[in-house]
Protein backbone atom coordinates (compact mmCIF):
# COMPACT_ATOMS: atom_id res chain seq x y z
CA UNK A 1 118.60 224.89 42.86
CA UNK A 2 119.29 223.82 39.42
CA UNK A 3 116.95 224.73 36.19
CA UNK A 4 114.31 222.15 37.08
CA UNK A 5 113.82 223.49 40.78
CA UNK A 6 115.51 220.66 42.33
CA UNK A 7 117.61 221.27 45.17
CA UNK A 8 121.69 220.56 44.69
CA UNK A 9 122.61 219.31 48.15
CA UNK A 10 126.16 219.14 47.34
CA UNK A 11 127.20 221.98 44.48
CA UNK A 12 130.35 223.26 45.35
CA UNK A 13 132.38 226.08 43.22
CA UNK A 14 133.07 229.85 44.09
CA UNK A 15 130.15 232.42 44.06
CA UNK A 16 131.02 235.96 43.50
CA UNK A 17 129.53 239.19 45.04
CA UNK A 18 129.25 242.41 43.67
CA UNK A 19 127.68 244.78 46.07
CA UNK A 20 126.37 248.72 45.24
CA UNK A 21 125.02 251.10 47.45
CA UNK A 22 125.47 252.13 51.22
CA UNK A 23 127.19 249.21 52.56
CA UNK A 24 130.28 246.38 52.39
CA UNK A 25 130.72 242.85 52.54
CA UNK A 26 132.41 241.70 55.59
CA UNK A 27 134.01 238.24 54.78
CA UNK A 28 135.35 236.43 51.77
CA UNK A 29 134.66 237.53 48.41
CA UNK A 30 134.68 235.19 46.49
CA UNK A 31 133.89 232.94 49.07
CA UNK A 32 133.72 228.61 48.34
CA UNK A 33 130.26 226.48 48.86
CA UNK A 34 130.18 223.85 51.31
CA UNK A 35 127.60 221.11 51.13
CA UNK A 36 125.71 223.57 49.02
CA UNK A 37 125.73 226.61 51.27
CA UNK A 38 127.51 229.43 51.99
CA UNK A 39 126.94 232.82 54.29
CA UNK A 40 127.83 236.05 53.26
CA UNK A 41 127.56 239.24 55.83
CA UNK A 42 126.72 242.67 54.49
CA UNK A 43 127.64 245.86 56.73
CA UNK A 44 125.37 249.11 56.04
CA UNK A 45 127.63 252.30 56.01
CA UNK A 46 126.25 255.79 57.46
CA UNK A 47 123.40 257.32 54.97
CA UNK A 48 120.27 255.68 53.86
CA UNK A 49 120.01 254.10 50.47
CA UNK A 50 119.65 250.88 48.28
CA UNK A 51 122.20 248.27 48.80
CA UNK A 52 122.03 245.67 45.80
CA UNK A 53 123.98 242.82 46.17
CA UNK A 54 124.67 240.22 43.42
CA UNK A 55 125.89 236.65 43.28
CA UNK A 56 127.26 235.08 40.64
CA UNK A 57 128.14 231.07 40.31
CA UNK A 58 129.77 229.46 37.02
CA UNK A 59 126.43 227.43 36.02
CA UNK A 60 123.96 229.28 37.29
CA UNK A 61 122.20 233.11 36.39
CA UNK A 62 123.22 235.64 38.78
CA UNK A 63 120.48 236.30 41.50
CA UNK A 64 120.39 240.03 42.86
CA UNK A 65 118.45 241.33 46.29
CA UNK A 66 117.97 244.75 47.49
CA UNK A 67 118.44 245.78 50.83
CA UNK A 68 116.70 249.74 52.33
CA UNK A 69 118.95 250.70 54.49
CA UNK A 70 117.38 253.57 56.49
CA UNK A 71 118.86 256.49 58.59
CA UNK A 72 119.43 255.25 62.15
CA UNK A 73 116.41 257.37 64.61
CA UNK A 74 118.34 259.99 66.78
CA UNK A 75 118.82 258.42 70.61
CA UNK A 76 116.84 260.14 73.19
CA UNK A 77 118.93 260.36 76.45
């Protein structure tokens, strides 16, 4: 969206990651916009934690989200 909340359909340009915590991204970095979307794939690494994951474009503010990654329950067999 730009700075007025409208939707751009058709931005293109390269967004950037930058990814902290327990976890990787699995895929291009930076990656290119198509039509105005992309996809990005993050991988959670053994532990439990915060991942943070930022994305930067040229005209726009970085947006950040935080993912809990938890410890994975012991299998009962």
């Amino acid at each position: 969206m730009d700075e007025f909340g409208n939707t751009r359909r058709m931005s293109s340009g390269a967004v950037q990651l930058t990814l902290s915590g327990p976890g990787e991204i699995i895929g291009d970095n930076p990656f290119a916009l198509s039509g105005g979307v992309g996809a990005v794939w993050v991988k959670a690494r053994e532990g439990a934690g915060t991942i943070r994951l930022e994305a930067k474009l040229t005209w726009l503010k970085p947006q950040q989200v935080e993912i809990a990654v938890r410890p994975a329950e012991r299998e009962s067999v």
